[in-house]
Structures are given as C-alpha cells and as structure tokens.
Protein backbone atom coordinates (compact mmCIF):
# COMPACT_ATOMS: atom_id res chain seq x y z
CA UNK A 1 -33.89 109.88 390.28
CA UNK A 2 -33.43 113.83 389.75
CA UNK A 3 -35.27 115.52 387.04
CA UNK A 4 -35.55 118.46 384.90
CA UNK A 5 -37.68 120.53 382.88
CA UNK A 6 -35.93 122.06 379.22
CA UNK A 7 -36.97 125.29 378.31
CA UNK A 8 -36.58 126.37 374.46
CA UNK A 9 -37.20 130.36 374.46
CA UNK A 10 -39.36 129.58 377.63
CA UNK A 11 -41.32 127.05 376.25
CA UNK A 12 -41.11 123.62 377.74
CA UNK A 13 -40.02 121.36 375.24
CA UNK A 14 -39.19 117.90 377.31
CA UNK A 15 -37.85 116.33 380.40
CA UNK A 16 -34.40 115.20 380.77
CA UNK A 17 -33.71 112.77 383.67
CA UNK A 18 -30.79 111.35 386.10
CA UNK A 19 -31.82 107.88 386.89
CA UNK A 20 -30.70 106.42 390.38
CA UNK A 21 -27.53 104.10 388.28
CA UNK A 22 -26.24 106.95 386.93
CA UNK A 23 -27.32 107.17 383.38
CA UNK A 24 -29.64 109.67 381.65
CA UNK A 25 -32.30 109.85 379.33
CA UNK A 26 -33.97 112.39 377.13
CA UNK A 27 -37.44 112.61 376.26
CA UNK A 28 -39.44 115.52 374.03
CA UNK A 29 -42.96 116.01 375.03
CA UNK A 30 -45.85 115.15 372.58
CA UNK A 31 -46.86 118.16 371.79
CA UNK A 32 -43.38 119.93 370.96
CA UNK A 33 -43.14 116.76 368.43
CA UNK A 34 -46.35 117.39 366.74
CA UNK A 35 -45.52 121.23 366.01
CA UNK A 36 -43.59 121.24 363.21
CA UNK A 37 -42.62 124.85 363.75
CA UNK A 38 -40.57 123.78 367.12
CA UNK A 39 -37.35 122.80 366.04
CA UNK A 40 -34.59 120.27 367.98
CA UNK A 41 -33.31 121.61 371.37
CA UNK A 42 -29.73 120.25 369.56
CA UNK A 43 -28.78 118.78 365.79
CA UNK A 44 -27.17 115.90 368.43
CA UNK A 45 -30.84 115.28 369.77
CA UNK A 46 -33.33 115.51 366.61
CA UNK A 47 -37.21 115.23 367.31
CA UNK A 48 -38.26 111.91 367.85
CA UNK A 49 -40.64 109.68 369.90
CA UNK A 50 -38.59 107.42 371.40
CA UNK A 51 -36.40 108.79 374.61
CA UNK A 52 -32.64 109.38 373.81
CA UNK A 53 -30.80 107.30 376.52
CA UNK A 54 -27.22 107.24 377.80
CA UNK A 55 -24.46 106.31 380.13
CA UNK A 56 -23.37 110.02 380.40
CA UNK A 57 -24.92 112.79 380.32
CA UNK A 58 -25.58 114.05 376.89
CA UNK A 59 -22.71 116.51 375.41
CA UNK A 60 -25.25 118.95 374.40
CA UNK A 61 -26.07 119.52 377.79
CA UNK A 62 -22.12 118.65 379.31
CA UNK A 63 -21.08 121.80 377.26
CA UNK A 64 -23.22 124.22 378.95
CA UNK A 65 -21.72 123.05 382.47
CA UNK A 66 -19.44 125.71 383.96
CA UNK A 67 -15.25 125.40 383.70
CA UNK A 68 -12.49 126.10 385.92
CA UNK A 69 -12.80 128.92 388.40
CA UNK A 70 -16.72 129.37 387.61
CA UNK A 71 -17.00 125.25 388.59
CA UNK A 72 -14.80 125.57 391.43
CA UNK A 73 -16.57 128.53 392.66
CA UNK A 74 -20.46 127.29 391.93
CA UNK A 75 -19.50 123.66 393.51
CA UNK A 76 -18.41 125.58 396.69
CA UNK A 77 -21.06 127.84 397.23
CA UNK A 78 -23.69 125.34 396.10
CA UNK A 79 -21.29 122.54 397.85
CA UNK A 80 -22.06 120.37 394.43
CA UNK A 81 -19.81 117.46 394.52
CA UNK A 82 -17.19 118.73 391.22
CA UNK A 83 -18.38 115.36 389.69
CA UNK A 84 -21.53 115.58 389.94
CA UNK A 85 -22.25 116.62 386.42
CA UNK A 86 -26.23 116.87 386.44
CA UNK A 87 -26.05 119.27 389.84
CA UNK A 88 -24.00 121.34 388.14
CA UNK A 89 -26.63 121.87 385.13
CA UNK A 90 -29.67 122.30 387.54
CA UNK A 91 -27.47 125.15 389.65
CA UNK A 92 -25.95 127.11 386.67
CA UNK A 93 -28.51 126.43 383.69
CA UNK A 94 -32.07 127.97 385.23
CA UNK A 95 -31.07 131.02 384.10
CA UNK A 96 -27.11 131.86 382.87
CA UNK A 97 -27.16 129.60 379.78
CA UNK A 98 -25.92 130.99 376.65
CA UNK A 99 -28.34 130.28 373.78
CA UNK A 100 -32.19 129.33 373.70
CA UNK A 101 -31.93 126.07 376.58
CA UNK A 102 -32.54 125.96 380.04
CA UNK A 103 -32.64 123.56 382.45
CA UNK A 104 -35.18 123.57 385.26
CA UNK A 105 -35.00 121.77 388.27
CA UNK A 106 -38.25 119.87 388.87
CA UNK A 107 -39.27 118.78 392.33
C-alpha cells in the first residue's frame, strides 16, 4: 500500500491511497469536511464522508501526471516504471503542480 498526503494551498485536506491490488481510494479528513469555508479538492470529488474508491486512479489526479518527453524523462531519472501511474504523481506533484493540489508522499 503507498500513500499520500493532498495539500489544498498547503493545507492538508485528505489522504489518497494505492492499495496493494491496484485500486485507489480517496478519503477527506474530518476536519476539512466540517469547515464549510474549505471547498472540494475537484467538482469530480465533492466533500463527503464516505471514501471515494476506484479501479484507477482518479482523473482528477491522472491529469496532473506528466506527458511525453516530461514522462519519459521523470520515469528515467526517477527509473518509475512509465505505468506506474501513482509513482509518477508522488515524483512530479510535491511541488510542480499547476493549480492549488499537491500530492505528498507519506512514509
């Protein structure tokens, strides 16, 4: 299982995770829920309780992967696998994101 932590303008607004089969899920912490003034990370993953789940990972977080000679180049410095869709996000998304999200790399 790999996980991450989402930053919205530096705050930490929930944890999205790579289980060990392959599929992903999405979950906003309590507190980001209860403030009304912190808004959904994406209009495709509204505030709610319950964790989003899925057999890929999520578009919202597909489209902020790398393309073409940025990919190629990341996945052979970082030697990421060119499939491997979630090590992509952790090595590009800490800090070259465009827009409000980023993706931390917890431990």
């Amino acid at each position: 299982m790999r996980r991450a932590r989402i930053l919205y303008k530096d705050e930490e607004a929930g944890i999205l995770t790579q289980y060990d089969d392959g599929t992903f899920g999405f979950l906003y912490h309590d507190l980001w829920l209860e403030n009304n003034a912190k808004p959904a990370i994406s209009l495709t993953l509204p505030k709610q309780q319950k964790a989003y789940q899925s057999a890929y990972l999520f578009a919202f977080f597909y489209n902020m992967l790398p393309e073409g000679a940025n990919k190629q180049i990341l996945c052979s410095s970082k030697r990421i696998d060119k499939k491997d869709d979630f090590g992509l996000l952790l090595a590009s998304a800490a800090v070259d994101t465009i827009g409000a999200v980023k993706v931390i790399k917890m431990n």
